[in-house]
C-alpha atoms as a PDB file:
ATOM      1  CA  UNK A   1     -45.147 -80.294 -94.433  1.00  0.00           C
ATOM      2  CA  UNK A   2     -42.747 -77.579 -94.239  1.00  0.00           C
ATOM      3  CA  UNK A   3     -41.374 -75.797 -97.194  1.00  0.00           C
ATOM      4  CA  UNK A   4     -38.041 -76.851 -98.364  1.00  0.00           C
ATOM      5  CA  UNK A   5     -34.873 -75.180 -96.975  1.00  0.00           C
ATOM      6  CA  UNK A   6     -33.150 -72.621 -99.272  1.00  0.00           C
ATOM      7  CA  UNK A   7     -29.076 -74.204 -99.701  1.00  0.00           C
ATOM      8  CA  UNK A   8     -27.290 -72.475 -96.988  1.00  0.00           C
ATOM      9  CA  UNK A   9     -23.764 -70.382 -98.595  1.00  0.00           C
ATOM     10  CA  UNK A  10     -21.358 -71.756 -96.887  1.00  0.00           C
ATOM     11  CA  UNK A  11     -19.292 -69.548 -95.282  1.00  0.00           C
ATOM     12  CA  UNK A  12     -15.175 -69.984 -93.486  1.00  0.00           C
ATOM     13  CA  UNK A  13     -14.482 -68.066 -90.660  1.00  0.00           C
ATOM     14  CA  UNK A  14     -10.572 -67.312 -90.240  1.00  0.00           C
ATOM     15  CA  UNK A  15      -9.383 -68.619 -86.556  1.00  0.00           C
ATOM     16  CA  UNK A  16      -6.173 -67.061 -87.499  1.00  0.00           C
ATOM     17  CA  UNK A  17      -5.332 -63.541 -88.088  1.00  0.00           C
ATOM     18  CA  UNK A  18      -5.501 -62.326 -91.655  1.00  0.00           C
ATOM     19  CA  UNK A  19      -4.525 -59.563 -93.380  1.00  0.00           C
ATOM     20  CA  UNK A  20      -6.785 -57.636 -95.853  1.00  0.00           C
ATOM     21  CA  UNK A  21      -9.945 -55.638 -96.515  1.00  0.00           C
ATOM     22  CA  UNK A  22     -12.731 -58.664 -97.290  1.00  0.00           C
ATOM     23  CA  UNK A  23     -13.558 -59.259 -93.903  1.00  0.00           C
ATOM     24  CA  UNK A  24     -16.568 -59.546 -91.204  1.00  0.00           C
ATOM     25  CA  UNK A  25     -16.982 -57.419 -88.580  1.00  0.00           C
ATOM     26  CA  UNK A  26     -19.647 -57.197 -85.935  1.00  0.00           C
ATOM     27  CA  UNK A  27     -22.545 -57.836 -88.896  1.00  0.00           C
ATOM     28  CA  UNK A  28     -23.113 -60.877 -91.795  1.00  0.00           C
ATOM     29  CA  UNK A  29     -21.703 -58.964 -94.494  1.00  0.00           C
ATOM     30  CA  UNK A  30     -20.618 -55.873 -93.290  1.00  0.00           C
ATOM     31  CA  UNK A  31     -17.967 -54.024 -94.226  1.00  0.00           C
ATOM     32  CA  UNK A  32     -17.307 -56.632 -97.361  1.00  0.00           C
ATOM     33  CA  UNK A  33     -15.273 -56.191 -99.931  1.00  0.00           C
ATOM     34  CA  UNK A  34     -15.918 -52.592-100.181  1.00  0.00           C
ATOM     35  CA  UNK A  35     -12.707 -50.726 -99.197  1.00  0.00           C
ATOM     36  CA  UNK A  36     -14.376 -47.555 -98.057  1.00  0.00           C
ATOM     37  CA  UNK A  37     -16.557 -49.615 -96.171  1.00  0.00           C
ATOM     38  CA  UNK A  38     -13.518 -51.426 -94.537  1.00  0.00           C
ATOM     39  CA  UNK A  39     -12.027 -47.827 -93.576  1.00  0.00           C
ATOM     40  CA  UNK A  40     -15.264 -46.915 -92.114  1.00  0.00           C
ATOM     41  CA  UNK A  41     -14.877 -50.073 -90.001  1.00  0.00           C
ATOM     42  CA  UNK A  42     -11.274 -49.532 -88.430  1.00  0.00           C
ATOM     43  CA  UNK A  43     -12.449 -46.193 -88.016  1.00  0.00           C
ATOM     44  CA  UNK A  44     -15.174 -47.158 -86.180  1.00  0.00           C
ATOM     45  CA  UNK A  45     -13.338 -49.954 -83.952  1.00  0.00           C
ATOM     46  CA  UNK A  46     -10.535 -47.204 -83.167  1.00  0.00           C
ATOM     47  CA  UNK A  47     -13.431 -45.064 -81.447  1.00  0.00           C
ATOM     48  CA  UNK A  48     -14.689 -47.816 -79.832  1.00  0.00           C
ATOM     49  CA  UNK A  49     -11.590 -48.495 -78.205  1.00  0.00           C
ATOM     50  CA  UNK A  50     -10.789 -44.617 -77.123  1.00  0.00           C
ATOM     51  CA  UNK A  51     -14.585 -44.591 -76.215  1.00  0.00           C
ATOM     52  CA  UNK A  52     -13.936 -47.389 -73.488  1.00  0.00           C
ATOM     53  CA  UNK A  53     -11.041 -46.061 -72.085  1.00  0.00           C
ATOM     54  CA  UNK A  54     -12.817 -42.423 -72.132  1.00  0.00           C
ATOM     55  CA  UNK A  55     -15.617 -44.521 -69.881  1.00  0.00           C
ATOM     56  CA  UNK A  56     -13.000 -46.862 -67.545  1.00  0.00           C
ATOM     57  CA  UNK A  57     -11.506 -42.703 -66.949  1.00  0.00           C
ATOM     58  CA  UNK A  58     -11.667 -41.681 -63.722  1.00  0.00           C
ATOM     59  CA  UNK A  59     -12.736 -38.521 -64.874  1.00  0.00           C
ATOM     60  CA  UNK A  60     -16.186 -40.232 -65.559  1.00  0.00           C
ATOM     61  CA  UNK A  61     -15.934 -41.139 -62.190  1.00  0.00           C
ATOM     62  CA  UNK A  62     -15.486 -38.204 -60.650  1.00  0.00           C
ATOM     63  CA  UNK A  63     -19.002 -36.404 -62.211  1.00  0.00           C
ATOM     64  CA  UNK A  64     -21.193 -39.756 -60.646  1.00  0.00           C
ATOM     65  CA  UNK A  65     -20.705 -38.213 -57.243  1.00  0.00           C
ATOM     66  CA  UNK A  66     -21.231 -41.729 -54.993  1.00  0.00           C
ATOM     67  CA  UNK A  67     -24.600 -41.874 -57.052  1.00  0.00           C
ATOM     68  CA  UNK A  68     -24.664 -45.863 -57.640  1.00  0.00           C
ATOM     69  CA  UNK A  69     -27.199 -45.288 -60.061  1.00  0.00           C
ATOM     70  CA  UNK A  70     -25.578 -43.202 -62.001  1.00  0.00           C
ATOM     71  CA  UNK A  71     -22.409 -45.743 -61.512  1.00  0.00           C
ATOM     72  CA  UNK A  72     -23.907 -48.388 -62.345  1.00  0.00           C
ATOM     73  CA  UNK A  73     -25.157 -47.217 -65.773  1.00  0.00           C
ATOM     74  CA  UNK A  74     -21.906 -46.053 -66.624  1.00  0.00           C
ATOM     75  CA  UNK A  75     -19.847 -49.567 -65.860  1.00  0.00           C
ATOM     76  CA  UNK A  76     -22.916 -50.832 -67.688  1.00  0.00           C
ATOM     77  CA  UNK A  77     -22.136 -48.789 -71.197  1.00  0.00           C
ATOM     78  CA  UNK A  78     -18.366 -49.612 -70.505  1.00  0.00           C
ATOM     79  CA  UNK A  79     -18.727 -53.266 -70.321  1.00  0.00           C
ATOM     80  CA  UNK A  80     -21.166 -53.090 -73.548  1.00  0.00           C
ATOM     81  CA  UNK A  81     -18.658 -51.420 -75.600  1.00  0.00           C
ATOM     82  CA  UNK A  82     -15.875 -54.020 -74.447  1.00  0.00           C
ATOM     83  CA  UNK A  83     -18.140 -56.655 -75.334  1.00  0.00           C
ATOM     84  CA  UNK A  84     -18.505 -55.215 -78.818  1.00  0.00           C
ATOM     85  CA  UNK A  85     -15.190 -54.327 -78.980  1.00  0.00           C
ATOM     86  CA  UNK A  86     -13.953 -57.397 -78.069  1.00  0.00           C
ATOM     87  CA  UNK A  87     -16.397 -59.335 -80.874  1.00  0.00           C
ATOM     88  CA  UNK A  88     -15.299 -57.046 -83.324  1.00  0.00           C
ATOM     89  CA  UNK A  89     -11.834 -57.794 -83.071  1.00  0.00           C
ATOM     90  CA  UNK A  90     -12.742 -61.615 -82.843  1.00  0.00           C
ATOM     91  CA  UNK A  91     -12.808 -61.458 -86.751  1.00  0.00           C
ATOM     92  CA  UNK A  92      -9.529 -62.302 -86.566  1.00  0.00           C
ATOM     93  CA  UNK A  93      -9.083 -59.144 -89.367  1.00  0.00           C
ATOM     94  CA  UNK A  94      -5.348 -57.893 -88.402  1.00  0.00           C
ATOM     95  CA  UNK A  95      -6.209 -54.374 -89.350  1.00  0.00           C
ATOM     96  CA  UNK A  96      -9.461 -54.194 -87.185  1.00  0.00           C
ATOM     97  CA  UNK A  97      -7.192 -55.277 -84.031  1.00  0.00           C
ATOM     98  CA  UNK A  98      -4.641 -52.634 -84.556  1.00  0.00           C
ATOM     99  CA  UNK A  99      -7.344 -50.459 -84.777  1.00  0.00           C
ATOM    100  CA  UNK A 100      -8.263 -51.328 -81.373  1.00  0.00           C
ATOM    101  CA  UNK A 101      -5.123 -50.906 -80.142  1.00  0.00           C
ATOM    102  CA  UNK A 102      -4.009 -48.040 -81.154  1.00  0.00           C
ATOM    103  CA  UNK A 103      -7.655 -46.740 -79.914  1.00  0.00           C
ATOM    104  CA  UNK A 104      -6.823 -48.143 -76.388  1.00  0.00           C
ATOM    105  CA  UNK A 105      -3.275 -46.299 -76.807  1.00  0.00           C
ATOM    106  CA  UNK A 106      -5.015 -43.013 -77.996  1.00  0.00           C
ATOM    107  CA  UNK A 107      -7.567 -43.598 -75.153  1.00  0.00           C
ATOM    108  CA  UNK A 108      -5.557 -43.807 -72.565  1.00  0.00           C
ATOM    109  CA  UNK A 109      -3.229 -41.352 -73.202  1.00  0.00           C
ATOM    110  CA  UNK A 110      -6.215 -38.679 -73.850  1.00  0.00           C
ATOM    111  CA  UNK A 111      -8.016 -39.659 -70.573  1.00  0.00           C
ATOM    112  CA  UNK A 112      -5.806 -41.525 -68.108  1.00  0.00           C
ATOM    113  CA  UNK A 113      -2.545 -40.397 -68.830  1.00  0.00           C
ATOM    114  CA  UNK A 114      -0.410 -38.327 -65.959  1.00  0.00           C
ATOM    115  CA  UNK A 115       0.852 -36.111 -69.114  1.00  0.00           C
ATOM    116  CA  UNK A 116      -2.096 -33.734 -69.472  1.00  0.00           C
ATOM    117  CA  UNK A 117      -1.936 -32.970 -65.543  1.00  0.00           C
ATOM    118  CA  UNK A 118       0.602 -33.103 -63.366  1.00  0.00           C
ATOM    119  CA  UNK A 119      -1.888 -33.340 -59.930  1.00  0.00           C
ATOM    120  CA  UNK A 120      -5.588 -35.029 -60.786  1.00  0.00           C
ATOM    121  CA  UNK A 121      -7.859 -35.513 -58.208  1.00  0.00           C
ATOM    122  CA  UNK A 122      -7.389 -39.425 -57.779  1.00  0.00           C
ATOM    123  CA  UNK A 123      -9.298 -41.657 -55.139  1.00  0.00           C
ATOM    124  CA  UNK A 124      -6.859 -43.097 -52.875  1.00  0.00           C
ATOM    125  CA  UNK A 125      -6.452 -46.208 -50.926  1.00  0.00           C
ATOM    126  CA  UNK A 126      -7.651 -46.030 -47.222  1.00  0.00           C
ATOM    127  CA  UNK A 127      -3.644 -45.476 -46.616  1.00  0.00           C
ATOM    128  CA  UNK A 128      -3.319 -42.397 -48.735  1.00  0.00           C
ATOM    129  CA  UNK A 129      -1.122 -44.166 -51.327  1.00  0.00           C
ATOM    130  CA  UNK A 130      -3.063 -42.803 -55.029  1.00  0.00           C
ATOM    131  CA  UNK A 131      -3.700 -45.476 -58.012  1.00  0.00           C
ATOM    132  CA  UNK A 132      -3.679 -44.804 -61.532  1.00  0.00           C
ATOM    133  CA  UNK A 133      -6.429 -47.458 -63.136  1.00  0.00           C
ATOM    134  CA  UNK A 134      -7.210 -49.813 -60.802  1.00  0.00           C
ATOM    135  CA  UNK A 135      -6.721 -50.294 -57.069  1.00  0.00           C
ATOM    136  CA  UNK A 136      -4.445 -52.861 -55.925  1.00  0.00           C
ATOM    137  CA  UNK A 137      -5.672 -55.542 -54.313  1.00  0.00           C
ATOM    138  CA  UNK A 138      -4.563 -53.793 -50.954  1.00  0.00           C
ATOM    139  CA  UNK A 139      -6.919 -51.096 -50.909  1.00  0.00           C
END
């Protein structure tokens, strides 16, 4: 016979954004009700963001050389931190998405944007035409 079952707390989660610092964010329990805690967490989401866009740079590119391994481990670490990126802001907690946000903003305009120089090294399309982020479906 198994031992009985301890009562389970019963817990909501929001399905709608929310506003406020008693949330739940990538752990049971974690940040809580703690505001330091939940500053520590937007904090945290923000360089997750400007961490994937810092990865997706084609700067990061540029250092792999054609190596697939070394490719290959790269789109692997940038697909893990979208996936945790992308759970964390599945709390629904409004402050934990802007977070991520303005990381992606910050991100991209540290790593991808034309602003910091004028002529970059970019890959081109097979017809000389440069892209930015992605290639268009015509290269």
């Amino acid at each position: 016979m198994s031992p009985p079952m301890a009562p389970m707390k019963k817990r909501y989660t929001s399905m709608t954004f929310f506003w406020g610092n008693k949330a739940e964010v990538l752990f049971s329990g974690w940040p809580g009700d703690r505001g330091g805690m939940y500053a520590l967490a937007l904090i945290v989401v923000f360089f997750l963001a400007a961490g994937t866009e810092m990865v997706s740079s084609n700067r990061v590119d540029r250092y792999t050389n054609g190596k697939s391994v070394v490719q290959t481990v790269v789109h692997t670490v940038r697909v893990g931190l979208m996936y945790v990126l992308m759970l964390a802001v599945m709390s629904f907690n409004g402050g934990i998405f802007i977070a991520a946000c303005i990381g992606h903003a910050v991100g991209f305009f540290i790593f991808k944007s034309a602003i910091w120089s004028k002529q970059r090294d970019e890959p081109a399309c097979p017809d000389g035409t440069k892209y930015r982020d992605l290639p268009s479906m015509s290269c």
